[in-house]
C-alpha atoms as a PDB file:
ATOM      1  CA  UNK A   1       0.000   0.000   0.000  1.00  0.00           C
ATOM      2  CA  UNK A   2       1.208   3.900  -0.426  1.00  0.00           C
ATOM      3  CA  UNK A   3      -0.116   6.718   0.328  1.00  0.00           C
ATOM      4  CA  UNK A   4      -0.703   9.855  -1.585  1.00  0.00           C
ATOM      5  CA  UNK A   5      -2.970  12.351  -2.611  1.00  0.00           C
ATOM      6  CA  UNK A   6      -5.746  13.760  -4.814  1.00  0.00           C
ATOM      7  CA  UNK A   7      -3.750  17.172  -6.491  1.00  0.00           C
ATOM      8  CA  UNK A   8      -7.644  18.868  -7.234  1.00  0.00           C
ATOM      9  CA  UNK A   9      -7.299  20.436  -3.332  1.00  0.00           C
ATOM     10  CA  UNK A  10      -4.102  22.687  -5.024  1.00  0.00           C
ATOM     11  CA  UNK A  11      -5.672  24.360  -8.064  1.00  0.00           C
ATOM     12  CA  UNK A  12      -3.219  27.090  -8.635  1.00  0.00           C
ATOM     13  CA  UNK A  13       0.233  25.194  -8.491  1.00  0.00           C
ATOM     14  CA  UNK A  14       1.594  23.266 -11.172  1.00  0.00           C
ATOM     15  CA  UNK A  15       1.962  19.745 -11.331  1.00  0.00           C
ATOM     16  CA  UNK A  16       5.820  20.009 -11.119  1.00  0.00           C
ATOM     17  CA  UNK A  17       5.325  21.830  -7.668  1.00  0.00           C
ATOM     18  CA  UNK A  18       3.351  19.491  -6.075  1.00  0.00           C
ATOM     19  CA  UNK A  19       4.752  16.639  -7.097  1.00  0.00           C
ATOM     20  CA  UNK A  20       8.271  18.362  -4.924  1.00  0.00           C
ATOM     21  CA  UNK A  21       6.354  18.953  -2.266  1.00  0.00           C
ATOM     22  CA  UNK A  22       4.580  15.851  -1.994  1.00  0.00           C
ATOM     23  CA  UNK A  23       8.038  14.034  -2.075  1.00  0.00           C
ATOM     24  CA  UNK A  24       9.815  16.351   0.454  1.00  0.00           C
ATOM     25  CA  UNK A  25       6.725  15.826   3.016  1.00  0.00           C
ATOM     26  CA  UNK A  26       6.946  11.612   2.183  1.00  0.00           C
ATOM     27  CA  UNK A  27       3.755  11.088  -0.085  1.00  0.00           C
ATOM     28  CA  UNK A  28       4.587   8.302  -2.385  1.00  0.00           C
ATOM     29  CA  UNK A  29       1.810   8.961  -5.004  1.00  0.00           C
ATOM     30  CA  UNK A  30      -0.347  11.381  -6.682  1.00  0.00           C
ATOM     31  CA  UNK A  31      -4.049  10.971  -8.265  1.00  0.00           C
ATOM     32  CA  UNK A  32      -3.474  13.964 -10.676  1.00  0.00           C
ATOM     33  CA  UNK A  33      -6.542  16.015 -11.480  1.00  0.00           C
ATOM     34  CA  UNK A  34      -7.693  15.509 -15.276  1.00  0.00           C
ATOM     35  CA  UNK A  35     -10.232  18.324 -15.198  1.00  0.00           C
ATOM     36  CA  UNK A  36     -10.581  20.930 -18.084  1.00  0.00           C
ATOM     37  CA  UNK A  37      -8.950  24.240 -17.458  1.00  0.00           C
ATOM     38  CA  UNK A  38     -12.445  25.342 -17.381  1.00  0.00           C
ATOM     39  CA  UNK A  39     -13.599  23.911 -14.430  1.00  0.00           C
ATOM     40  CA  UNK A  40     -16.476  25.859 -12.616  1.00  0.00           C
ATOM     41  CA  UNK A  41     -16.802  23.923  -9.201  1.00  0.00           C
ATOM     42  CA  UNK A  42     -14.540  23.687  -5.919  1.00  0.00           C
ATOM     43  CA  UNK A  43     -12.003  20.550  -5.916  1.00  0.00           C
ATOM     44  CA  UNK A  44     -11.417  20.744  -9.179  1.00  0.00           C
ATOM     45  CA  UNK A  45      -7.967  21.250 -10.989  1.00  0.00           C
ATOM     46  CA  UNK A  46      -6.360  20.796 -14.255  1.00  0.00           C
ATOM     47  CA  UNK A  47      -2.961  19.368 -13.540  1.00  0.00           C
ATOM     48  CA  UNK A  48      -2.547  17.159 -16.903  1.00  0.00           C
ATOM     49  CA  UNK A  49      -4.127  18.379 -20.331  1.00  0.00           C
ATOM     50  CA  UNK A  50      -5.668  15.279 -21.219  1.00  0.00           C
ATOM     51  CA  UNK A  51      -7.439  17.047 -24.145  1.00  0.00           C
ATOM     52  CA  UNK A  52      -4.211  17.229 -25.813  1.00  0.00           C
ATOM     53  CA  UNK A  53      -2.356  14.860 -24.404  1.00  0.00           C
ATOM     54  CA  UNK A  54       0.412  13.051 -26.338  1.00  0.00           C
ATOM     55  CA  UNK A  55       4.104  10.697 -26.127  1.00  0.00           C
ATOM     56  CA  UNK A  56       6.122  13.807 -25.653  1.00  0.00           C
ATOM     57  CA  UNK A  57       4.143  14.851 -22.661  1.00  0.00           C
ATOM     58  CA  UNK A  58       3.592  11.786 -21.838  1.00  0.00           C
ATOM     59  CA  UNK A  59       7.793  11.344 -21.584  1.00  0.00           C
ATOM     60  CA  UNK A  60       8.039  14.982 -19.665  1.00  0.00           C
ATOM     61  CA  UNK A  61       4.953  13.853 -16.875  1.00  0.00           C
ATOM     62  CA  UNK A  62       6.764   9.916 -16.262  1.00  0.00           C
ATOM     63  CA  UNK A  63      10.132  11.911 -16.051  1.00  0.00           C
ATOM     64  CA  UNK A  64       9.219  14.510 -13.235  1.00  0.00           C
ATOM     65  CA  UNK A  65       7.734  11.764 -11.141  1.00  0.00           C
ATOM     66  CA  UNK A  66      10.806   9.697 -12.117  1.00  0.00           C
ATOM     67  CA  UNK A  67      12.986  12.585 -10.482  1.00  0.00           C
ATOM     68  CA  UNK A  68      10.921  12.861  -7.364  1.00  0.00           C
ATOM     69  CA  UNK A  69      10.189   8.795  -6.470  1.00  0.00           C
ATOM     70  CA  UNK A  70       6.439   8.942  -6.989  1.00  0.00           C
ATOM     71  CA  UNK A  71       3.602   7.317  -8.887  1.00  0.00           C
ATOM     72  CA  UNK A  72       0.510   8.527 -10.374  1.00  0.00           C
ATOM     73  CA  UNK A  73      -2.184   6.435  -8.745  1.00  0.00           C
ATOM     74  CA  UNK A  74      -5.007   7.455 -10.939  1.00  0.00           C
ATOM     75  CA  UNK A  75      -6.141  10.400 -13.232  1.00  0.00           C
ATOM     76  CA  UNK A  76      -9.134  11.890 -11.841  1.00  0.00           C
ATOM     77  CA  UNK A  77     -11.976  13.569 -13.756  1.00  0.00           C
ATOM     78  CA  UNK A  78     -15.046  13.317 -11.503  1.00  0.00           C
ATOM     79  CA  UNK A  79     -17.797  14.337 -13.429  1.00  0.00           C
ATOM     80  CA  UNK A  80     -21.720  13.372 -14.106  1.00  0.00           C
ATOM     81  CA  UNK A  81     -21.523  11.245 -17.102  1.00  0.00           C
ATOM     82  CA  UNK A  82     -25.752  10.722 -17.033  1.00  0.00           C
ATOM     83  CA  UNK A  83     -25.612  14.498 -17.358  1.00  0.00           C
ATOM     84  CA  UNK A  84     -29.354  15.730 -17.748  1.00  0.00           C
ATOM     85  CA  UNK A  85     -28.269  17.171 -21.145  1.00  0.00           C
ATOM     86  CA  UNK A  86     -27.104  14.646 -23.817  1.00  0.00           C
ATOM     87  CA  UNK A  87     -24.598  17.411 -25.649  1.00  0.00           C
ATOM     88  CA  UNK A  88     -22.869  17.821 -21.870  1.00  0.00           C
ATOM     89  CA  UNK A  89     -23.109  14.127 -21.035  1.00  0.00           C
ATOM     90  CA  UNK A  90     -21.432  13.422 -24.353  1.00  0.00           C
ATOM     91  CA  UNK A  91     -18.729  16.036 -23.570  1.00  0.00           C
ATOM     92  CA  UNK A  92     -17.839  13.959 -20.273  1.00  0.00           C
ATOM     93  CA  UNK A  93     -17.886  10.988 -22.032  1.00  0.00           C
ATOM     94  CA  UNK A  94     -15.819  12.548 -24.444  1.00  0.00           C
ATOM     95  CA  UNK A  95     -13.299  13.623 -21.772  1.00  0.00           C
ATOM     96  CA  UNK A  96     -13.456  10.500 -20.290  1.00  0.00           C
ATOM     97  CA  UNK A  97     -11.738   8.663 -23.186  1.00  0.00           C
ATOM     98  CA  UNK A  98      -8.953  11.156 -23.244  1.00  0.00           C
ATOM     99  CA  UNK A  99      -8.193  10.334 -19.848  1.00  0.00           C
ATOM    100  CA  UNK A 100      -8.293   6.641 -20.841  1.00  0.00           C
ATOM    101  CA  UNK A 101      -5.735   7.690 -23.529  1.00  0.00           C
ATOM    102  CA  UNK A 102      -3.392   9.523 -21.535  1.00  0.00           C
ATOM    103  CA  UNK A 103      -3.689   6.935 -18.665  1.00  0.00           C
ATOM    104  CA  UNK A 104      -1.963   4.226 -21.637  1.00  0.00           C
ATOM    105  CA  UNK A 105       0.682   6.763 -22.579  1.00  0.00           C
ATOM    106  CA  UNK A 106       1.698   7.015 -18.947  1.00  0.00           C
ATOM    107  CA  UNK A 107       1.195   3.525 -17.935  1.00  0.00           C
ATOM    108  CA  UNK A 108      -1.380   4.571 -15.054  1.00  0.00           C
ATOM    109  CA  UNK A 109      -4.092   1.802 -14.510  1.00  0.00           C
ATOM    110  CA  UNK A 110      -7.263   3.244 -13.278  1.00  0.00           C
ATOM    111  CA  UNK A 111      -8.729   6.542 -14.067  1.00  0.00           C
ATOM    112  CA  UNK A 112     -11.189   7.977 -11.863  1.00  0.00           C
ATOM    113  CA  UNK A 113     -15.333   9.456 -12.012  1.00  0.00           C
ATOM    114  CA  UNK A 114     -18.585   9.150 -11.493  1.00  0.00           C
ATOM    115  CA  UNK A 115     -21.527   7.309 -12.210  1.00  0.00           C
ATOM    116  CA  UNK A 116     -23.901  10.621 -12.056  1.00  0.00           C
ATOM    117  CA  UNK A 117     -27.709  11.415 -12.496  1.00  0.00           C
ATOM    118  CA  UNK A 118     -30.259  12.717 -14.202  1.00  0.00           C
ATOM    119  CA  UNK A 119     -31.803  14.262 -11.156  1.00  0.00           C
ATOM    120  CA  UNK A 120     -34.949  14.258 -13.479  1.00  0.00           C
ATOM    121  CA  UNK A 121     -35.446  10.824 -13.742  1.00  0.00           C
ATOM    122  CA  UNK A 122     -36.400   8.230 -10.986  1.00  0.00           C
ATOM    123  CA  UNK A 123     -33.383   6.154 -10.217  1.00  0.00           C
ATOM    124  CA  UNK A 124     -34.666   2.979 -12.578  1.00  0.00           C
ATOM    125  CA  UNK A 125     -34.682   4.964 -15.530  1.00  0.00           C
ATOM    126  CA  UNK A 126     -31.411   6.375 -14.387  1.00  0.00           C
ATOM    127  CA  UNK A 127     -29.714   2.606 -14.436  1.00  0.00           C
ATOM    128  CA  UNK A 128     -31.293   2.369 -17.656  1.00  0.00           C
ATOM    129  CA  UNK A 129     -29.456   5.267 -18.814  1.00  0.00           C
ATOM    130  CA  UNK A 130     -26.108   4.268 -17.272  1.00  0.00           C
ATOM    131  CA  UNK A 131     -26.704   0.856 -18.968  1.00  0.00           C
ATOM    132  CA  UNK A 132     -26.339   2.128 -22.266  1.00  0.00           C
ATOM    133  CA  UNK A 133     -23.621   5.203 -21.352  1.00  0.00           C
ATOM    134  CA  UNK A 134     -20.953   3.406 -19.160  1.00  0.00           C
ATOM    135  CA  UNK A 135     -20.251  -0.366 -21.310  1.00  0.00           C
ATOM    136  CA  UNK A 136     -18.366   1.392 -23.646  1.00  0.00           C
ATOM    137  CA  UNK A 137     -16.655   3.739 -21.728  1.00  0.00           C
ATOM    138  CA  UNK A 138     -15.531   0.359 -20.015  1.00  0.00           C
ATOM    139  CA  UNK A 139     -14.882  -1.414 -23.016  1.00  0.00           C
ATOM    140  CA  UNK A 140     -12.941   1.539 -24.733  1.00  0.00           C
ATOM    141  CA  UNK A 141     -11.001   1.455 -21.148  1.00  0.00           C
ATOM    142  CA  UNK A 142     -10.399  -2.163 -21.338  1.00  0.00           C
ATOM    143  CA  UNK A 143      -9.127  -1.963 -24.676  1.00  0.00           C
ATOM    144  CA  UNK A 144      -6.088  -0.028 -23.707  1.00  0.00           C
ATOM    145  CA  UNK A 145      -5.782  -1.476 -20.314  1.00  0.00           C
ATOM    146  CA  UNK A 146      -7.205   0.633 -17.805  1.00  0.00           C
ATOM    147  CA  UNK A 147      -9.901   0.300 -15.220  1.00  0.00           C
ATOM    148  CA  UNK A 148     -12.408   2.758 -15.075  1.00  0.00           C
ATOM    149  CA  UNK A 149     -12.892   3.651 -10.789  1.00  0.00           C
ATOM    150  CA  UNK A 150     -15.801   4.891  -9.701  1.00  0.00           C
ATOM    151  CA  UNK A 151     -15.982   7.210  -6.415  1.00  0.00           C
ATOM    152  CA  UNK A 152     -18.833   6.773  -3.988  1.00  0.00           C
ATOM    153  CA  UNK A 153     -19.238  10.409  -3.156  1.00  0.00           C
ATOM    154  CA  UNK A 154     -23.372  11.040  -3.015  1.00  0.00           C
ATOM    155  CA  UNK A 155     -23.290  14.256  -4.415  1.00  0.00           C
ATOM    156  CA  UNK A 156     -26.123  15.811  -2.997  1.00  0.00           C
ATOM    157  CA  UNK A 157     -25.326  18.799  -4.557  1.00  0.00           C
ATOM    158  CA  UNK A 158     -26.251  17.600  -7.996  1.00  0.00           C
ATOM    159  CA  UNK A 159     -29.561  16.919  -6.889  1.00  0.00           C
ATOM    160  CA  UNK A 160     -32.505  20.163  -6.318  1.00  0.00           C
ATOM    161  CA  UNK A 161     -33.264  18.350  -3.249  1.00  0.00           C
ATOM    162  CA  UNK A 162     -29.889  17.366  -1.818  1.00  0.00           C
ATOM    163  CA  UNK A 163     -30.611  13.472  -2.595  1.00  0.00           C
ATOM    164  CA  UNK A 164     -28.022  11.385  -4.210  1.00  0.00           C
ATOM    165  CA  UNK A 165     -26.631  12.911  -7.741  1.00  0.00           C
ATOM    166  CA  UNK A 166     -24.114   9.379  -7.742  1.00  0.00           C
ATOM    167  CA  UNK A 167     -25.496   6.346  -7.934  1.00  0.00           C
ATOM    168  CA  UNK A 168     -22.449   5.127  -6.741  1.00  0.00           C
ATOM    169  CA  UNK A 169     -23.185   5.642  -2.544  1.00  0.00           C
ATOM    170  CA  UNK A 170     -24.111   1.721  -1.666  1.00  0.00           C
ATOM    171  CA  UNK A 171     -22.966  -1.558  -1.519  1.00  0.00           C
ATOM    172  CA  UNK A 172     -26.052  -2.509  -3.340  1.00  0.00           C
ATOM    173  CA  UNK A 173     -24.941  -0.121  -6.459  1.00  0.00           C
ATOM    174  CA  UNK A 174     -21.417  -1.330  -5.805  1.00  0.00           C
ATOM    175  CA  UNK A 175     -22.623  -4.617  -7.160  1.00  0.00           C
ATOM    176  CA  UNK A 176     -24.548  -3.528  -9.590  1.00  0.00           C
ATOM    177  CA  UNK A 177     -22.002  -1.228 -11.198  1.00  0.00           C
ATOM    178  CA  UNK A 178     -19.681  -4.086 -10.516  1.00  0.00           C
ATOM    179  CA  UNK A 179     -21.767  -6.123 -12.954  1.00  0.00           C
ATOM    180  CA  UNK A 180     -20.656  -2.939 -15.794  1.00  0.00           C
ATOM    181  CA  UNK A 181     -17.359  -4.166 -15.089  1.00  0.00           C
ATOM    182  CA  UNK A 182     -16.450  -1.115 -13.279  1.00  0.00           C
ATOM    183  CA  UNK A 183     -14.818  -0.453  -9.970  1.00  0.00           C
ATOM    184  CA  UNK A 184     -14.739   0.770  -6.718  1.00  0.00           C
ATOM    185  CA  UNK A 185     -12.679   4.240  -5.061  1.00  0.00           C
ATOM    186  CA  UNK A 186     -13.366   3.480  -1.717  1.00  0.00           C
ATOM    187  CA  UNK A 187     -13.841   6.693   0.505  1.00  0.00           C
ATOM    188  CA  UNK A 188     -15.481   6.041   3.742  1.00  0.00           C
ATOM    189  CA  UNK A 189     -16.647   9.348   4.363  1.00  0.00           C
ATOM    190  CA  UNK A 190     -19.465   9.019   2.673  1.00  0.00           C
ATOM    191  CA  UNK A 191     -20.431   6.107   4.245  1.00  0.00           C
ATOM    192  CA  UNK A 192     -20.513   7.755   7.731  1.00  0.00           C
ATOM    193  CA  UNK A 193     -23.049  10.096   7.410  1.00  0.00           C
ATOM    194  CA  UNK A 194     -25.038   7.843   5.115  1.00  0.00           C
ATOM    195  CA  UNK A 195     -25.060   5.640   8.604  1.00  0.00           C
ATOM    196  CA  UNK A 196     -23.372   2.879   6.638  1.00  0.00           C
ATOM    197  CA  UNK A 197     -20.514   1.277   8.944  1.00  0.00           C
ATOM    198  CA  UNK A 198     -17.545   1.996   6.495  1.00  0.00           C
ATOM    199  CA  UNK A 199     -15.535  -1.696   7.320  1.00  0.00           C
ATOM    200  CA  UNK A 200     -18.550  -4.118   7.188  1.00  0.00           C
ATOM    201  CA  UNK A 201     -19.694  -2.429   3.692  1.00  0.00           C
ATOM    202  CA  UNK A 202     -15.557  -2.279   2.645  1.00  0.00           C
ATOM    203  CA  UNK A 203     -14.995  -5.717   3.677  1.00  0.00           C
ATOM    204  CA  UNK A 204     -16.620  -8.385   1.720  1.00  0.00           C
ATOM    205  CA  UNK A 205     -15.516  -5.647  -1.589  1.00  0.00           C
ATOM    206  CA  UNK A 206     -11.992  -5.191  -1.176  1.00  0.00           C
ATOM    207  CA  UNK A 207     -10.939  -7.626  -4.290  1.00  0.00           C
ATOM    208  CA  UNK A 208     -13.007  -4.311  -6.328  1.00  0.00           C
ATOM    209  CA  UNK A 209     -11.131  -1.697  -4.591  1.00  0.00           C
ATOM    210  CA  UNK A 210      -7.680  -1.462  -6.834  1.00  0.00           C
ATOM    211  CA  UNK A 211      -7.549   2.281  -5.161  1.00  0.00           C
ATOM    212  CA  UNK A 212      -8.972   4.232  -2.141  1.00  0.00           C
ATOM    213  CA  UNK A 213      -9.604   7.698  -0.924  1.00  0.00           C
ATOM    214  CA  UNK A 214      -8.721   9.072   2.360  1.00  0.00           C
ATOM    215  CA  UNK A 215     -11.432  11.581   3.296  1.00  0.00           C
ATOM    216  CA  UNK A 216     -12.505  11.850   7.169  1.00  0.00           C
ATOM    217  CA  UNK A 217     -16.778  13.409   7.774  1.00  0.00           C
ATOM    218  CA  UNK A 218     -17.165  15.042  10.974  1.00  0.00           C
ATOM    219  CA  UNK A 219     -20.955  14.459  12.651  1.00  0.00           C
ATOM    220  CA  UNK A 220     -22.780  16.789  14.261  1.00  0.00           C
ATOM    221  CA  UNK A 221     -25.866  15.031  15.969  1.00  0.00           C
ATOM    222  CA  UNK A 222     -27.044  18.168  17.565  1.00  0.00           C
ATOM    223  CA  UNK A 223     -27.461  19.713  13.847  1.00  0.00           C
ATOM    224  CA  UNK A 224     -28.744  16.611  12.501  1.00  0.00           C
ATOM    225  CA  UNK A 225     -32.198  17.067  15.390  1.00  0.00           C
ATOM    226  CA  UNK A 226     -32.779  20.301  14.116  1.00  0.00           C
ATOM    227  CA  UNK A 227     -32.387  19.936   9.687  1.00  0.00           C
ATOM    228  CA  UNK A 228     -32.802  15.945   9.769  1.00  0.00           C
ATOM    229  CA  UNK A 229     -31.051  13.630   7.792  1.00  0.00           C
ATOM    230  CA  UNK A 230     -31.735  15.598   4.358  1.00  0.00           C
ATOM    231  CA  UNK A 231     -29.947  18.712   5.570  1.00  0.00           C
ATOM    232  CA  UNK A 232     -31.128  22.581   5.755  1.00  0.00           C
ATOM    233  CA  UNK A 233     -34.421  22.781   4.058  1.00  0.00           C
ATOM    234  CA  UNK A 234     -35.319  26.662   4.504  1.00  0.00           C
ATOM    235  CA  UNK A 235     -31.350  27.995   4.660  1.00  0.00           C
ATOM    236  CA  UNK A 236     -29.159  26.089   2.388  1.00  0.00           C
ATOM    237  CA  UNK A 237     -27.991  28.547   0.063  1.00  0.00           C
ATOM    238  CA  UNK A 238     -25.317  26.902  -0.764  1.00  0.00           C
ATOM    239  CA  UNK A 239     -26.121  23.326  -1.831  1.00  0.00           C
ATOM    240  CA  UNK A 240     -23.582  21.621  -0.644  1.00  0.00           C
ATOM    241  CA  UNK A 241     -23.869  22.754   2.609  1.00  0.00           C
ATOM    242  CA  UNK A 242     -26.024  20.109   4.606  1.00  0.00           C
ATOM    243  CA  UNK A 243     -25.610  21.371   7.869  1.00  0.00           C
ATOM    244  CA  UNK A 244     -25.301  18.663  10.065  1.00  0.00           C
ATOM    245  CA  UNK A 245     -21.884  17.070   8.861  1.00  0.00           C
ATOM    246  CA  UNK A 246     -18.741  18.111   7.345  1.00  0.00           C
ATOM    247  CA  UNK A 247     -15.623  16.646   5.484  1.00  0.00           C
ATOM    248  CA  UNK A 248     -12.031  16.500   7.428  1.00  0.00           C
ATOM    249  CA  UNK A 249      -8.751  15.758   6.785  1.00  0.00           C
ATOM    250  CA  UNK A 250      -8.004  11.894   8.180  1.00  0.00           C
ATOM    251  CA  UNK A 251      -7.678  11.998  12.115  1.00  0.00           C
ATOM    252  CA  UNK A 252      -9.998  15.201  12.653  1.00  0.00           C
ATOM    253  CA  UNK A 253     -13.207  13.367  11.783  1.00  0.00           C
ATOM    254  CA  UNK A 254     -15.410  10.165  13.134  1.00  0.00           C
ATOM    255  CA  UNK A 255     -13.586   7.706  10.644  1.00  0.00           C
ATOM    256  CA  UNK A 256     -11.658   4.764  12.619  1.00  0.00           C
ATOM    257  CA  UNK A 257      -8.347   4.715  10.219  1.00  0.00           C
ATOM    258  CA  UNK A 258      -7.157   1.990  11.789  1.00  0.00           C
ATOM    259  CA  UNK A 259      -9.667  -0.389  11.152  1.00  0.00           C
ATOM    260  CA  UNK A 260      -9.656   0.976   7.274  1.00  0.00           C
ATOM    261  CA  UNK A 261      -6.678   0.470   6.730  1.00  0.00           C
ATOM    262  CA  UNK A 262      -6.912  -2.953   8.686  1.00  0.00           C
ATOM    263  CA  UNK A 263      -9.428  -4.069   6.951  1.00  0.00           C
ATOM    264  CA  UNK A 264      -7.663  -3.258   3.291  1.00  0.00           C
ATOM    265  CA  UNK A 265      -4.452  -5.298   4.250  1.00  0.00           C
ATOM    266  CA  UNK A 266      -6.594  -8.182   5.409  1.00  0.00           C
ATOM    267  CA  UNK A 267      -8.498  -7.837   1.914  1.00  0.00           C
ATOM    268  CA  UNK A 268      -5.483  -8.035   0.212  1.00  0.00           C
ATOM    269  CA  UNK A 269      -5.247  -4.314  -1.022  1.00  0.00           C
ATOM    270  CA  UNK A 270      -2.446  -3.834  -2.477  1.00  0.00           C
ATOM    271  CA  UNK A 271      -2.967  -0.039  -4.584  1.00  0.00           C
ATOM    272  CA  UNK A 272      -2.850   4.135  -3.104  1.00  0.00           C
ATOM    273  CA  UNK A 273      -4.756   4.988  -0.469  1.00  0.00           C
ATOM    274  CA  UNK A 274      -5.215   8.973  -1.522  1.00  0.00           C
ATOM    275  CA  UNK A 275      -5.353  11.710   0.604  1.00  0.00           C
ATOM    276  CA  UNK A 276      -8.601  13.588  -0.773  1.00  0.00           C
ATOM    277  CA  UNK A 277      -8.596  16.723   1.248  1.00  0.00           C
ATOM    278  CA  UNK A 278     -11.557  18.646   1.090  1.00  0.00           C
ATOM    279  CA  UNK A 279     -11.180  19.977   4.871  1.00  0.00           C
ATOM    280  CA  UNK A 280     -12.909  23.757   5.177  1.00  0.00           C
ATOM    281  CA  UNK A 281     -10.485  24.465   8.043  1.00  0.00           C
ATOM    282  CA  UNK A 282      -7.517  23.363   6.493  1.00  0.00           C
ATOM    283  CA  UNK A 283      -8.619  25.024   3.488  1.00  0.00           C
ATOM    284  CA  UNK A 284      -8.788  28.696   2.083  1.00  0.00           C
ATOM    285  CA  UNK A 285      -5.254  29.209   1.039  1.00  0.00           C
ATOM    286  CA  UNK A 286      -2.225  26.962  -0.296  1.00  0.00           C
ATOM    287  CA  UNK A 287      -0.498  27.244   3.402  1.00  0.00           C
ATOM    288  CA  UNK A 288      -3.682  25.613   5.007  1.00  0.00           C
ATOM    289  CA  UNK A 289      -4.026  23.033   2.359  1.00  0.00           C
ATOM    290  CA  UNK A 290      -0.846  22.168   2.830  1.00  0.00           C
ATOM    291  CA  UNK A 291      -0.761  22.047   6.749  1.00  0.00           C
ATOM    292  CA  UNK A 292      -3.680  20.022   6.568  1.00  0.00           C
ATOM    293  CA  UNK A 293      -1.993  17.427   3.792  1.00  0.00           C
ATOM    294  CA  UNK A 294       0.573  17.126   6.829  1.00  0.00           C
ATOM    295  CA  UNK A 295      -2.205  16.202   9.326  1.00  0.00           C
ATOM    296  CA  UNK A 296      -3.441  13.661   7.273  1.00  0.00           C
ATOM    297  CA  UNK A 297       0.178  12.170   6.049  1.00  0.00           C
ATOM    298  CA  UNK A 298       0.790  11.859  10.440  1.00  0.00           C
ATOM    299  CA  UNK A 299      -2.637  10.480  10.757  1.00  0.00           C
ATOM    300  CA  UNK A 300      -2.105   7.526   7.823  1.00  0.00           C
ATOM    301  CA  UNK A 301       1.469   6.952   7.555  1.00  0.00           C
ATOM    302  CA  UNK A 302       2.126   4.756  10.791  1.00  0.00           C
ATOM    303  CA  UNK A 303      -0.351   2.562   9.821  1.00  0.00           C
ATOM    304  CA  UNK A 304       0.976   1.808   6.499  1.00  0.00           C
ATOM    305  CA  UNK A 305       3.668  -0.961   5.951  1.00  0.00           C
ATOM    306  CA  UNK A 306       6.417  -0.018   4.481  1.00  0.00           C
END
């Protein structure tokens, strides 16, 4: 197992200066953000132009990591690929097969997104959908030898009334997407507040994990009386903000690392567990995101082998 981190939380820096720091402060890996330079939404970044992506940068990207001892884990472009409009969703899709391309030039195995939702369609018609959108996404994946990893974030946030915008959030999806031949980026935040236990639902699924995310969700039952499960109803201008929970770095939230981590070496994990930091106190400026990338690399690292 190593550890690293998703690069999305450091927007503004270049990929060669995180991949520095990352070495100097003992990450071993990065999952490098994939998104287009236009990227409208928090915890995104565009760290590798996948668009345009070809052997010569390919040769430049293996030979800085080369220099600093690290791997790419994963390219990441999460993104709704059953967008509500086809033209978008067949952008993503698009996008999604250059990141598939790029992941064969640089000999990276898994690249990372979403299931989605069309928030306007009940979630049978949305497997439907996903029935006919992801197969060849997988297949075009397969072809060149990549796995396509799919995050279980719910991704309220997508949805008008904060319900899941990823069908992606439980073990019973799990299976089904298995069936797509897809697989699972295991981050157990979500599973918290969901009031899934994160090891029994990562245990029997660890041979579909090839690569996990370390995100920590901090409860607040007190909130939680007052807006209910669903979140703020009358105040949520923002609508991501719930109210009742919120994501840490690893070791300031309610996750128990050490039976995660446990449970992945007794599963036989073998890939990058990935520092996704999303942490609004650790967050703000490059300083904080940093000091909070530290938190989570004291909180993980003695509990990784090696």
């Amino acid at each position: 197992m190593k550890l690293g981190f998703l690069t999305a939380c450091l927007p503004q820096l270049p990929l060669a200066q995180i991949a520095a720091w990352a070495a100097e402060h003992g990450y071993e890996a990065l999952e490098v953000a994939t998104w287009p330079s236009t990227g409208s939404r928090d915890f995104e970044a565009s760290h590798i132009d996948v668009a345009s992506f070809d052997k010569g940068d390919a040769e430049r990207v293996k030979a800085l990591f080369d220099q600093h001892g690290l791997e790419i884990s994963a390219l990441a472009y999460y993104e709704n690929n059953l967008h509500p409009h086809e033209r978008r969703r067949l952008q993503i899709a698009d996008h999604v097969r250059r990141n598939v391309d790029a992941a064969q030039l640089l000999g990276v195995p898994y690249v990372g997104t979403f299931i989605g939702r069309d928030p306007g369609l009940s979630v049978k018609d949305n497997i439907a959908l996903a029935e006919r959108v992801l197969p060849p996404l997988v297949e075009y994946a397969g072809e060149r030898g990549v796995k396509i990893i799919i995050e279980n974030c719910v991704m309220e946030g997508w949805h008008p009334d904060g319900y899941p915008g990823n069908l992606a959030y439980a073990p019973e999806l799990w299976e089904w997407m298995f069936s797509l031949g897809l697989y699972l980026n295991y981050d157990p935040s979500h599973l918290l507040w969901l009031g899934i236990d994160p090891i029994e639902a990562l245990r029997p699924y660890v041979d579909r994990i090839p690569h996990a995310q370390a995100k920590d969700a901090q409860i607040n039952q007190r909130a939680r009386v007052r807006y209910g499960f669903f979140g703020k109803s009358l105040s949520r201008e923002n609508p991501w903000d719930v109210g009742w929970w919120r994501y840490r770095v690893p070791g300031l939230g309610d996750v128990d690392w050490r039976a995660v981590v446990d449970t992945l070496y007794e599963g036989g994990f073998t890939g990058t567990l990935s520092v996704e930091h999303e942490d609004p106190v650790w967050g703000g400026d490059e300083t904080r995101v940093k000091q909070g990338l530290e938190i989570a690399h004291r909180t993980l690292r003695p509990l990784i082998v090696g």
